[in-house]
PDB file of N, CA and C in Angstrom:
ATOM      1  N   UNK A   1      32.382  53.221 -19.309  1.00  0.00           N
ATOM      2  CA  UNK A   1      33.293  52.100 -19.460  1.00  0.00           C
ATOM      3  C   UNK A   1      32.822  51.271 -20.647  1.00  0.00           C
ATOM      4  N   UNK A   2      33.706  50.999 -21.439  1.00  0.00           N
ATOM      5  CA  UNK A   2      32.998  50.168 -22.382  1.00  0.00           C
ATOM      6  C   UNK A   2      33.697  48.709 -22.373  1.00  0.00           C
ATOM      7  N   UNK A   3      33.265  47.603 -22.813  1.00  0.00           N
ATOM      8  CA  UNK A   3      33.492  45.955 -22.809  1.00  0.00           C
ATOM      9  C   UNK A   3      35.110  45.560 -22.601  1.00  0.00           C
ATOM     10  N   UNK A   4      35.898  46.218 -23.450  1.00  0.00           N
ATOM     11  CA  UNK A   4      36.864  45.675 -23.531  1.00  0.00           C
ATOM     12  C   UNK A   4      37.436  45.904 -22.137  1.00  0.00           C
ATOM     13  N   UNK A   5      37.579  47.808 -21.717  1.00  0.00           N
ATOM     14  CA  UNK A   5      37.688  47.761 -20.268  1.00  0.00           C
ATOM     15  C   UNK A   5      37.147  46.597 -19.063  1.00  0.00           C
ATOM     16  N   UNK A   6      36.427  46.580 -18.982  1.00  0.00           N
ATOM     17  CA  UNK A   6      35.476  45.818 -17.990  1.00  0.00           C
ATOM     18  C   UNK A   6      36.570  44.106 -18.314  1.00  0.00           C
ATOM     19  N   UNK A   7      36.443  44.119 -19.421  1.00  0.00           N
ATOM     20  CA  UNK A   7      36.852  42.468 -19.226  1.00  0.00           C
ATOM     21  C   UNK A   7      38.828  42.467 -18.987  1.00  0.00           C
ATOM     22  N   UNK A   8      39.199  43.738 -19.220  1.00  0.00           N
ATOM     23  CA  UNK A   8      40.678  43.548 -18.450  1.00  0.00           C
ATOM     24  C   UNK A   8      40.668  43.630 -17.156  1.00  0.00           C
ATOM     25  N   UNK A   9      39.315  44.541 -16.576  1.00  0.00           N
ATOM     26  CA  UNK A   9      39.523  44.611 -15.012  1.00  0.00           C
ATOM     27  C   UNK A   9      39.049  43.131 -14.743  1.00  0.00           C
ATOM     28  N   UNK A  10      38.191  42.273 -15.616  1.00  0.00           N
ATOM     29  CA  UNK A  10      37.960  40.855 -15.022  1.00  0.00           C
ATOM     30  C   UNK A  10      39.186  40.395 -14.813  1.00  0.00           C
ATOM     31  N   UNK A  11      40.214  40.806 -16.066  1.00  0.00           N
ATOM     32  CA  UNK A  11      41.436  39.957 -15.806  1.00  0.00           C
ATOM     33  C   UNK A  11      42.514  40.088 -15.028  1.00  0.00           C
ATOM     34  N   UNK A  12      42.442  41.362 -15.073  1.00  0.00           N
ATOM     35  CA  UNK A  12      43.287  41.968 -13.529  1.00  0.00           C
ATOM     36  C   UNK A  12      42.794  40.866 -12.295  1.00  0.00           C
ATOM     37  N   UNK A  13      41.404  41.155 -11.842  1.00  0.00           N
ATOM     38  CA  UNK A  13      40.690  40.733 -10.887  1.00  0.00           C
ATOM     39  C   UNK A  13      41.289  38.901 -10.760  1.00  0.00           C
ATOM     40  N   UNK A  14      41.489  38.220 -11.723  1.00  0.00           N
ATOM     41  CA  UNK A  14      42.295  36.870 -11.441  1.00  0.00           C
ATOM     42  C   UNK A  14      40.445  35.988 -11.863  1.00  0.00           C
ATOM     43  N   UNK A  15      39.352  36.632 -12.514  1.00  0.00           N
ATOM     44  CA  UNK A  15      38.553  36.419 -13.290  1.00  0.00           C
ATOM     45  C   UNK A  15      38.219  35.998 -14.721  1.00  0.00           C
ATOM     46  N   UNK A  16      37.454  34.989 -15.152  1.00  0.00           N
ATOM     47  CA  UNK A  16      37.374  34.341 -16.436  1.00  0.00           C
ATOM     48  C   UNK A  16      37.213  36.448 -17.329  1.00  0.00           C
ATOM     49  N   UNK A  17      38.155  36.460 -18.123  1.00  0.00           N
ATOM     50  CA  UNK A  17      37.821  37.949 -19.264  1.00  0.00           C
ATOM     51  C   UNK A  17      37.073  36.990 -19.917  1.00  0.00           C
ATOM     52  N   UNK A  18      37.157  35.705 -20.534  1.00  0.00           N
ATOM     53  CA  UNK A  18      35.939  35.392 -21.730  1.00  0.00           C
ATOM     54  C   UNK A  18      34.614  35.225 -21.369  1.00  0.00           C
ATOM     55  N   UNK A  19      34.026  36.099 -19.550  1.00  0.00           N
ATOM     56  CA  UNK A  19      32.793  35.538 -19.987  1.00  0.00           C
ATOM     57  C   UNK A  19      31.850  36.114 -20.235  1.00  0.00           C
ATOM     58  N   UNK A  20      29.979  35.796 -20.416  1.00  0.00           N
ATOM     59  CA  UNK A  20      29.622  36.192 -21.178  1.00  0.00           C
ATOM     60  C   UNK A  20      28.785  37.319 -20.597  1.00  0.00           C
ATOM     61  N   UNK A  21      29.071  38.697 -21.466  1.00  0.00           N
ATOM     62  CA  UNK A  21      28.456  39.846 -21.176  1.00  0.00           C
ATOM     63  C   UNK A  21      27.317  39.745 -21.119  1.00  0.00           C
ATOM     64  N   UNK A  22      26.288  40.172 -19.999  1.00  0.00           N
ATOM     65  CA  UNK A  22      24.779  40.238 -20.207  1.00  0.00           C
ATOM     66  C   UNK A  22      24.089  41.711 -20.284  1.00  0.00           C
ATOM     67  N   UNK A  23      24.724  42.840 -19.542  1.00  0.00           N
ATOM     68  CA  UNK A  23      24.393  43.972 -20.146  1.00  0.00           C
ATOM     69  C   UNK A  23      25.932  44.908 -19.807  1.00  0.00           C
ATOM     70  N   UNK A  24      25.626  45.911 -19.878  1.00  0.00           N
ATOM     71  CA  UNK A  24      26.664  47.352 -20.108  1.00  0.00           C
ATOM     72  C   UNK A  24      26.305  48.520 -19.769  1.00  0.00           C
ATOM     73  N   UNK A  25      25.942  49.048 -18.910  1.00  0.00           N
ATOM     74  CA  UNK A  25      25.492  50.226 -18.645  1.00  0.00           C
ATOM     75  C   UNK A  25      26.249  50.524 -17.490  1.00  0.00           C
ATOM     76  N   UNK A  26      25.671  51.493 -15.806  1.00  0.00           N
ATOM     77  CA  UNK A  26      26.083  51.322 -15.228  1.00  0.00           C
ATOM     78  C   UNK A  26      27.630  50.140 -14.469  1.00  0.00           C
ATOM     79  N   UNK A  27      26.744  48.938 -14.508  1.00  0.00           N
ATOM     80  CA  UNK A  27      27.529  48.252 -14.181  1.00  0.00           C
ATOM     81  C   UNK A  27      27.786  47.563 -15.815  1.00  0.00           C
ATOM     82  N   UNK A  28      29.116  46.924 -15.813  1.00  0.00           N
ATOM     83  CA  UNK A  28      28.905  45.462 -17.158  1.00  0.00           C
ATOM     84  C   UNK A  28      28.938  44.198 -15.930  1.00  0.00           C
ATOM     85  N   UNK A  29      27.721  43.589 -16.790  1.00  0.00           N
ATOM     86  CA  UNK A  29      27.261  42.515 -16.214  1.00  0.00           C
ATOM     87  C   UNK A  29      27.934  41.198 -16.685  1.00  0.00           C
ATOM     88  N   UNK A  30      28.786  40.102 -16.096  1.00  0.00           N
ATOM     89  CA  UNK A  30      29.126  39.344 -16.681  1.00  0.00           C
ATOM     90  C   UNK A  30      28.215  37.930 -16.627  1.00  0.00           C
ATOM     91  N   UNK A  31      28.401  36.506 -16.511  1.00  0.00           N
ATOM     92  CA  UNK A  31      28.151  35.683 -16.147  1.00  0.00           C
ATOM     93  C   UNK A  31      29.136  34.601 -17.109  1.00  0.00           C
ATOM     94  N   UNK A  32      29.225  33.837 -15.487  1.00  0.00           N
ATOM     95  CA  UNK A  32      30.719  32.882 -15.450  1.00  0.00           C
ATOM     96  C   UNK A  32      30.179  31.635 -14.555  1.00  0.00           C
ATOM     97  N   UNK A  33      30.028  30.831 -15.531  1.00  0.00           N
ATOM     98  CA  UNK A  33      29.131  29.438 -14.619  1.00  0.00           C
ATOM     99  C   UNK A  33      28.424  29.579 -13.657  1.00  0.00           C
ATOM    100  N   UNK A  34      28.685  29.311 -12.777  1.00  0.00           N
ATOM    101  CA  UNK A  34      27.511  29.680 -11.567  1.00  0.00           C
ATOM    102  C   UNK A  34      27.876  31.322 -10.765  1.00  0.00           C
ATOM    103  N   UNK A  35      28.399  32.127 -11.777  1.00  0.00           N
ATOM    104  CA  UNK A  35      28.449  33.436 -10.850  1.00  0.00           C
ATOM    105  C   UNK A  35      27.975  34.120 -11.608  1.00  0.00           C
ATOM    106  N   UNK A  36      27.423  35.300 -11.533  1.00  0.00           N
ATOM    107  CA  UNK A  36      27.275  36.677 -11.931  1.00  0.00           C
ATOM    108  C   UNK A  36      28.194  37.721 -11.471  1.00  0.00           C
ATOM    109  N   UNK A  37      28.888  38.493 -12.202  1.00  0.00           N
ATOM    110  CA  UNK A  37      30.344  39.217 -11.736  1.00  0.00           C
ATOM    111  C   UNK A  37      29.770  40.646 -12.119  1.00  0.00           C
ATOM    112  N   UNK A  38      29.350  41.892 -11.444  1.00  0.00           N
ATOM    113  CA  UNK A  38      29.374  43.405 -12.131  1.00  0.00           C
ATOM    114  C   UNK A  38      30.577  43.596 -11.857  1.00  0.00           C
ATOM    115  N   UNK A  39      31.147  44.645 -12.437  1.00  0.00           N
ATOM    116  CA  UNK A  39      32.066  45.410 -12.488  1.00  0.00           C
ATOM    117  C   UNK A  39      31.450  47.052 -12.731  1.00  0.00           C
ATOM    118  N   UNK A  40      31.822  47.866 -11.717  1.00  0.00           N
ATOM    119  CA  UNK A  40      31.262  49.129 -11.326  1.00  0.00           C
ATOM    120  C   UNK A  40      31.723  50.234 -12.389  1.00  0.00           C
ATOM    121  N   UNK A  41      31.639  50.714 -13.140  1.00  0.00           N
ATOM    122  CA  UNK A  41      31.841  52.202 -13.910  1.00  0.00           C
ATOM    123  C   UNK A  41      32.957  52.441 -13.490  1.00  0.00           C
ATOM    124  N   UNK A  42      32.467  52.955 -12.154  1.00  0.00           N
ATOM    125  CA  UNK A  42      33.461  54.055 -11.453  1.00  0.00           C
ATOM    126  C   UNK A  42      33.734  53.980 -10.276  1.00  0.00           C
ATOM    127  N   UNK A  43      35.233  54.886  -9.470  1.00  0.00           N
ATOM    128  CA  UNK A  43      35.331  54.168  -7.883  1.00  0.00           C
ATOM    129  C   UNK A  43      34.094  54.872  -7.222  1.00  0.00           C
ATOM    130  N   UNK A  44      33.346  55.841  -7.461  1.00  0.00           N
ATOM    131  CA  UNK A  44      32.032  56.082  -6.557  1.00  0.00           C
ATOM    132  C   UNK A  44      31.300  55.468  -6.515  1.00  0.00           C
ATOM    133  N   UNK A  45      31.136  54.113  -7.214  1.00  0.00           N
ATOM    134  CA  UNK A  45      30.212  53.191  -7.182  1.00  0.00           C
ATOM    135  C   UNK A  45      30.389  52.045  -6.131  1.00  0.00           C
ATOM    136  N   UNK A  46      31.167  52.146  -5.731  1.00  0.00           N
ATOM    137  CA  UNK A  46      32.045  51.757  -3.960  1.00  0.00           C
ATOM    138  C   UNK A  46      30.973  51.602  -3.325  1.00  0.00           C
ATOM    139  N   UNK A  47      30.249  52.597  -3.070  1.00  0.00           N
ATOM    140  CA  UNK A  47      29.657  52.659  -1.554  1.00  0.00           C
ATOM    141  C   UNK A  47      28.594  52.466  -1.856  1.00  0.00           C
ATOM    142  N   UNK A  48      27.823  52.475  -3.404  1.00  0.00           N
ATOM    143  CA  UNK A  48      26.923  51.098  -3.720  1.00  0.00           C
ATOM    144  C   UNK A  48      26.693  49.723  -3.270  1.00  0.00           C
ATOM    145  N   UNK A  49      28.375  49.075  -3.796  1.00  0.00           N
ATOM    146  CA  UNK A  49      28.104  48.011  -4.358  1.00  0.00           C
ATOM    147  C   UNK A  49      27.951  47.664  -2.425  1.00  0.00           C
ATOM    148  N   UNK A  50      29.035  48.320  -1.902  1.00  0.00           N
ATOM    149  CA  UNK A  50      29.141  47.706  -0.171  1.00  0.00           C
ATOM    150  C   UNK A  50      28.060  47.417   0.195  1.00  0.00           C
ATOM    151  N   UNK A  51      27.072  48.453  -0.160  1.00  0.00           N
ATOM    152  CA  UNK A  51      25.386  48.422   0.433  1.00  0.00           C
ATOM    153  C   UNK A  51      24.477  47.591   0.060  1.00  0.00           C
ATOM    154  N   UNK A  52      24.742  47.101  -1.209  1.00  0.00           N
ATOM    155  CA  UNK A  52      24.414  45.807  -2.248  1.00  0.00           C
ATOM    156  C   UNK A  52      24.442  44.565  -1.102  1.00  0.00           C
ATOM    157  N   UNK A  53      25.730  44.376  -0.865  1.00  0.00           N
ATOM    158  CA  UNK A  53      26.329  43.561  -0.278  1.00  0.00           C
ATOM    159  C   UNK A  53      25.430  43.256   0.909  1.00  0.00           C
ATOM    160  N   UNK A  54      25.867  44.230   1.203  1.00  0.00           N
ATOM    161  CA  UNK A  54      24.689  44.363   3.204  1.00  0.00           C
ATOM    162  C   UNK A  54      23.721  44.092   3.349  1.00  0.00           C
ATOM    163  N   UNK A  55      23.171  44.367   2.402  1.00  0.00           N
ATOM    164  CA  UNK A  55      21.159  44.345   2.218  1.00  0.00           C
ATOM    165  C   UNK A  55      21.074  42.721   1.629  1.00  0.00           C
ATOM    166  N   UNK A  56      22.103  42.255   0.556  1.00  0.00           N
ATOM    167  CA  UNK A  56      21.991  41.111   0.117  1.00  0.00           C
ATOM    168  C   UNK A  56      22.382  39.934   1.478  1.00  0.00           C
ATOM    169  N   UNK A  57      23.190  40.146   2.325  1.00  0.00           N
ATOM    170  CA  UNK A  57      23.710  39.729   3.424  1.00  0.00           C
ATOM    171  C   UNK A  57      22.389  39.566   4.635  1.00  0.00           C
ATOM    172  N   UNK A  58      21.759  40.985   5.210  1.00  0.00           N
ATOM    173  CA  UNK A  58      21.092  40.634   5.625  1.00  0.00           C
ATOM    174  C   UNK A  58      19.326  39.675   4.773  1.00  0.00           C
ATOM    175  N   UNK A  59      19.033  39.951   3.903  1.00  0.00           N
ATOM    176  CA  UNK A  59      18.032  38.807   3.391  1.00  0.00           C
ATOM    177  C   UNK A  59      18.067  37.757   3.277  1.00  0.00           C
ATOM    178  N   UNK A  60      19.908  37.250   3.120  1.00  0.00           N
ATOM    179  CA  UNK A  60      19.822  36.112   3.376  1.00  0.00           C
ATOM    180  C   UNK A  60      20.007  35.506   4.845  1.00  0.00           C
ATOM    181  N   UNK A  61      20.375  36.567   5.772  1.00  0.00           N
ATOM    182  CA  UNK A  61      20.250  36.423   7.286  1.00  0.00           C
ATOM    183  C   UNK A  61      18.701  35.932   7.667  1.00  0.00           C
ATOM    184  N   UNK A  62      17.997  36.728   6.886  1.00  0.00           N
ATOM    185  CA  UNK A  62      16.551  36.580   7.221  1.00  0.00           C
ATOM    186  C   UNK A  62      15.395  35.487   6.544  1.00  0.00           C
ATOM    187  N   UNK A  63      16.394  34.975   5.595  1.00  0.00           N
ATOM    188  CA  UNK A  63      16.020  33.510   4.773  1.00  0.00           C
ATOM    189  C   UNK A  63      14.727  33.811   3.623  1.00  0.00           C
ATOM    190  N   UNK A  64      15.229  34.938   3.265  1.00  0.00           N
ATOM    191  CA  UNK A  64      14.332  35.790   2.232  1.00  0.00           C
ATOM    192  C   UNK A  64      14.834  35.137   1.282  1.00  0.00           C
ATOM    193  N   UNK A  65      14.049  35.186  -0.199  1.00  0.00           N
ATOM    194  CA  UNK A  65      14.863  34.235  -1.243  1.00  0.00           C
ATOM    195  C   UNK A  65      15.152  35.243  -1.892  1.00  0.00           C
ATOM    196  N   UNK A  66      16.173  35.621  -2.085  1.00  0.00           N
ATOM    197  CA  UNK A  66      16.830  36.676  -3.077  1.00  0.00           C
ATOM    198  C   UNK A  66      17.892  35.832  -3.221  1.00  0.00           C
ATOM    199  N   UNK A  67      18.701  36.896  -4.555  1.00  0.00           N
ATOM    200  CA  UNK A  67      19.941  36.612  -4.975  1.00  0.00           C
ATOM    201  C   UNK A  67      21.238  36.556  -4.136  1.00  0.00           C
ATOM    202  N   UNK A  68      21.813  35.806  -3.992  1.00  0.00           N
ATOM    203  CA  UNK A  68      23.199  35.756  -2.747  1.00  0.00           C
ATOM    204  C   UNK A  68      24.182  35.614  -3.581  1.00  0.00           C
ATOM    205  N   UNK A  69      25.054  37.404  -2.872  1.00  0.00           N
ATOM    206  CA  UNK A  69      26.126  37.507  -2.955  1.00  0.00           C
ATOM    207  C   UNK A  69      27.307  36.176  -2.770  1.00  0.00           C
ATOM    208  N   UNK A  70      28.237  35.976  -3.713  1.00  0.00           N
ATOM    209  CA  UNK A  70      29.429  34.838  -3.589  1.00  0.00           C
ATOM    210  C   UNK A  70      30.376  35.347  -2.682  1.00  0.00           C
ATOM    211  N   UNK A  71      30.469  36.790  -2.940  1.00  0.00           N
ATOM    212  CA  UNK A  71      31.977  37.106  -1.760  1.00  0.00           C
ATOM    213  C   UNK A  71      31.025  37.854  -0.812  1.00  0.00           C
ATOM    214  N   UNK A  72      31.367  38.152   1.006  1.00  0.00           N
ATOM    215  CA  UNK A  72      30.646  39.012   1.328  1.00  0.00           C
ATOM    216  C   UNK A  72      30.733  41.029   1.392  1.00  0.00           C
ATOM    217  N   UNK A  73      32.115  41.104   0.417  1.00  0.00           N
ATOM    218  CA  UNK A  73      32.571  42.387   0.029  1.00  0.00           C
ATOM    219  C   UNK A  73      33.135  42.658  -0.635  1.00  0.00           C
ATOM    220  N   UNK A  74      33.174  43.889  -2.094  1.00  0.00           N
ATOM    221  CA  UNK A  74      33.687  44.011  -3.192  1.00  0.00           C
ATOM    222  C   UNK A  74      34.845  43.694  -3.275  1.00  0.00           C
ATOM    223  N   UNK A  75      35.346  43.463  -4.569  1.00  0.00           N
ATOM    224  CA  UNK A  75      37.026  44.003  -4.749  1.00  0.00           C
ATOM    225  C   UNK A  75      36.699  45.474  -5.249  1.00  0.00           C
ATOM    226  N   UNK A  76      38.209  45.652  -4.866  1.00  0.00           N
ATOM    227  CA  UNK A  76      38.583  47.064  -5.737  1.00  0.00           C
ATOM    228  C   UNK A  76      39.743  46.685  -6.767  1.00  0.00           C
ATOM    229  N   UNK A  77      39.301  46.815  -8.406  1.00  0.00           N
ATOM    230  CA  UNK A  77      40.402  46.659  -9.372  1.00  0.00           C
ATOM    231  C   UNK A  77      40.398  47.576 -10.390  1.00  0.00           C
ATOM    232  N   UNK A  78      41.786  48.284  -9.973  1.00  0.00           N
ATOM    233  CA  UNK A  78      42.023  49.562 -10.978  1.00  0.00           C
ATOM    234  C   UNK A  78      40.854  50.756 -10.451  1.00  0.00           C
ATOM    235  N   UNK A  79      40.331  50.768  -9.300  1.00  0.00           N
ATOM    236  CA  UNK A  79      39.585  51.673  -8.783  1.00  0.00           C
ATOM    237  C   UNK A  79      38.198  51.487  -9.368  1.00  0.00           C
ATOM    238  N   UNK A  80      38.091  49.860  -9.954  1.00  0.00           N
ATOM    239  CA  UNK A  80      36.362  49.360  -9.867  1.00  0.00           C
ATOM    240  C   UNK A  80      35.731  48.615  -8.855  1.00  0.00           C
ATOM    241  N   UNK A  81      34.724  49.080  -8.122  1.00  0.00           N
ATOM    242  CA  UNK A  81      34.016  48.100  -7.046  1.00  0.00           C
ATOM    243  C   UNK A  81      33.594  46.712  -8.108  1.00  0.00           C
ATOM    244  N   UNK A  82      34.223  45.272  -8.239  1.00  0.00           N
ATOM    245  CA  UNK A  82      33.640  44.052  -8.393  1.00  0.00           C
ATOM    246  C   UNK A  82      33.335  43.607  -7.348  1.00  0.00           C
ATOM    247  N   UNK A  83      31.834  43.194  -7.699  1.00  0.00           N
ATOM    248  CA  UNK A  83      30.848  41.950  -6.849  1.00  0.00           C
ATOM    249  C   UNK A  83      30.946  41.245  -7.637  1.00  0.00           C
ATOM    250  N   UNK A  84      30.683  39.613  -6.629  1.00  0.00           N
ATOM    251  CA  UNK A  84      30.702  38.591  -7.296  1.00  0.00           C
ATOM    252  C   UNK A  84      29.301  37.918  -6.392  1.00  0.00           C
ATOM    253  N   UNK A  85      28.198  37.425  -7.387  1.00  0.00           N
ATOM    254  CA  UNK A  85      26.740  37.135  -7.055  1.00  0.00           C
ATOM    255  C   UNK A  85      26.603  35.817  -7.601  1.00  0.00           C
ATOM    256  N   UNK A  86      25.759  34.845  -6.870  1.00  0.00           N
ATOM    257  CA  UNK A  86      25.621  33.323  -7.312  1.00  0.00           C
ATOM    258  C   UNK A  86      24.637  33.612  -8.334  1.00  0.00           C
ATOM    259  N   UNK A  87      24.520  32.967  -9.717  1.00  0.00           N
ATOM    260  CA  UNK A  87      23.341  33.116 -10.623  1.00  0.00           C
ATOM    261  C   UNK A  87      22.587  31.964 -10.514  1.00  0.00           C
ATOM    262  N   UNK A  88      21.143  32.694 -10.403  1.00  0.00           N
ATOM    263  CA  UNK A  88      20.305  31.673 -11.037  1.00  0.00           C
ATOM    264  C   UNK A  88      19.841  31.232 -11.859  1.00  0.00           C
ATOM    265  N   UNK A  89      19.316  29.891 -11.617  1.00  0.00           N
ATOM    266  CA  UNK A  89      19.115  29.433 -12.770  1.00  0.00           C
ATOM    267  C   UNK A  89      17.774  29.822 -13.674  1.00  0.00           C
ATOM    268  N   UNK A  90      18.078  29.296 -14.803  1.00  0.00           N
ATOM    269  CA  UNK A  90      17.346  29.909 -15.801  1.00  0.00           C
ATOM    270  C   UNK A  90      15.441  29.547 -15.819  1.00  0.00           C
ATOM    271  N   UNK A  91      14.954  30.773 -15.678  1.00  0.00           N
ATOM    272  CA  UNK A  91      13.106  30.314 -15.448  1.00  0.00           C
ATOM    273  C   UNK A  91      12.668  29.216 -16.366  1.00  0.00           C
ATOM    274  N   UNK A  92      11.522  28.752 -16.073  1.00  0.00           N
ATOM    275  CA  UNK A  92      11.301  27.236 -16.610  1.00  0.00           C
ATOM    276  C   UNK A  92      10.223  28.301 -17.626  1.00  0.00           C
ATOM    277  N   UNK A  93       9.588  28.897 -16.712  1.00  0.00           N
ATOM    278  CA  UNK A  93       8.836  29.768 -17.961  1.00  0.00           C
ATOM    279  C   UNK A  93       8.515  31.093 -17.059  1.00  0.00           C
ATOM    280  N   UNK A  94       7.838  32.246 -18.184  1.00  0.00           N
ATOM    281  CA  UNK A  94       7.962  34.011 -17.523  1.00  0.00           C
ATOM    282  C   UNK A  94       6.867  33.633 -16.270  1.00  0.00           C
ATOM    283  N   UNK A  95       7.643  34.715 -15.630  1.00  0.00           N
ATOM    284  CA  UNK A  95       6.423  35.151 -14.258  1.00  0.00           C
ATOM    285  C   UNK A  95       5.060  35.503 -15.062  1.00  0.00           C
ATOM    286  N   UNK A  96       4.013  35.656 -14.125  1.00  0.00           N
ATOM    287  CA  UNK A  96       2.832  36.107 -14.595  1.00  0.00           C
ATOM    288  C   UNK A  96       1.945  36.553 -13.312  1.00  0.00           C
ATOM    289  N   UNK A  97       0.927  36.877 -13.513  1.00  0.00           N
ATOM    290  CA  UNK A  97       0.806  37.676 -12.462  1.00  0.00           C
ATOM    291  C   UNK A  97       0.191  36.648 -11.041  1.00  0.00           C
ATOM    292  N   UNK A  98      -0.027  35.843 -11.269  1.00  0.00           N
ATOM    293  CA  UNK A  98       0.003  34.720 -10.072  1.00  0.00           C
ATOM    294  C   UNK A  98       1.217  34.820  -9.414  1.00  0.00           C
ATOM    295  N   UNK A  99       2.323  34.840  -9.824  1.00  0.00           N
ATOM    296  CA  UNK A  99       3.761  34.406  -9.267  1.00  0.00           C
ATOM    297  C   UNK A  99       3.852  35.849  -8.231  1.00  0.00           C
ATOM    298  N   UNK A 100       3.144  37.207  -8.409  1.00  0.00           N
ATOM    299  CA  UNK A 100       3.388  38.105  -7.113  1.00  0.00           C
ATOM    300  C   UNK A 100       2.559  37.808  -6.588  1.00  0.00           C
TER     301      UNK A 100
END
């Protein structure tokens, strides 16, 4: 999938298309004020993102600090699994090896 795709399925999806790409591979990674949006390659990436979801669902069941999912299950647009993930905010400075 390359950029331009990805940002019509944002717009299909009823999603900001201007925002800003952070990577492209597998997924394209967006970020849109306080969200992080992938958009999946392909529809086999479905039963990924669901599992994404679940595992992100239960950690935050379990008050683990990870990243939390915004919706608790993909869309499907044009046969792409989109998640939509709360972003965080930006490190004050890099991990190092104290921080594991």
């Amino acid at each position: 999938m390359d950029e331009a795709t990805a940002r019509d399925i944002l717009r299909t999806a009823g999603l900001a298309p201007d925002a800003e790409l952070l990577a492209l591979g597998e997924n394209a990674v967006f970020a849109d004020g306080g969200l992080v949006i992938k958009v999946g390659r392909a529809p086999e990436l479905l039963e990924r993102a669901e599992r994404e979801l679940s595992v992100a669902g239960w950690l935050a069941d379990a008050g683990v600090p990870a990243v939390r999912a915004a919706e608790p299950s993909p869309r499907l647009v044009d046969g792409h699994p989109v998640t939509l993930w709360h972003r965080l905010p930006e490190a004050v400075r890099p991990a190092g090896p104290a921080d594991l």
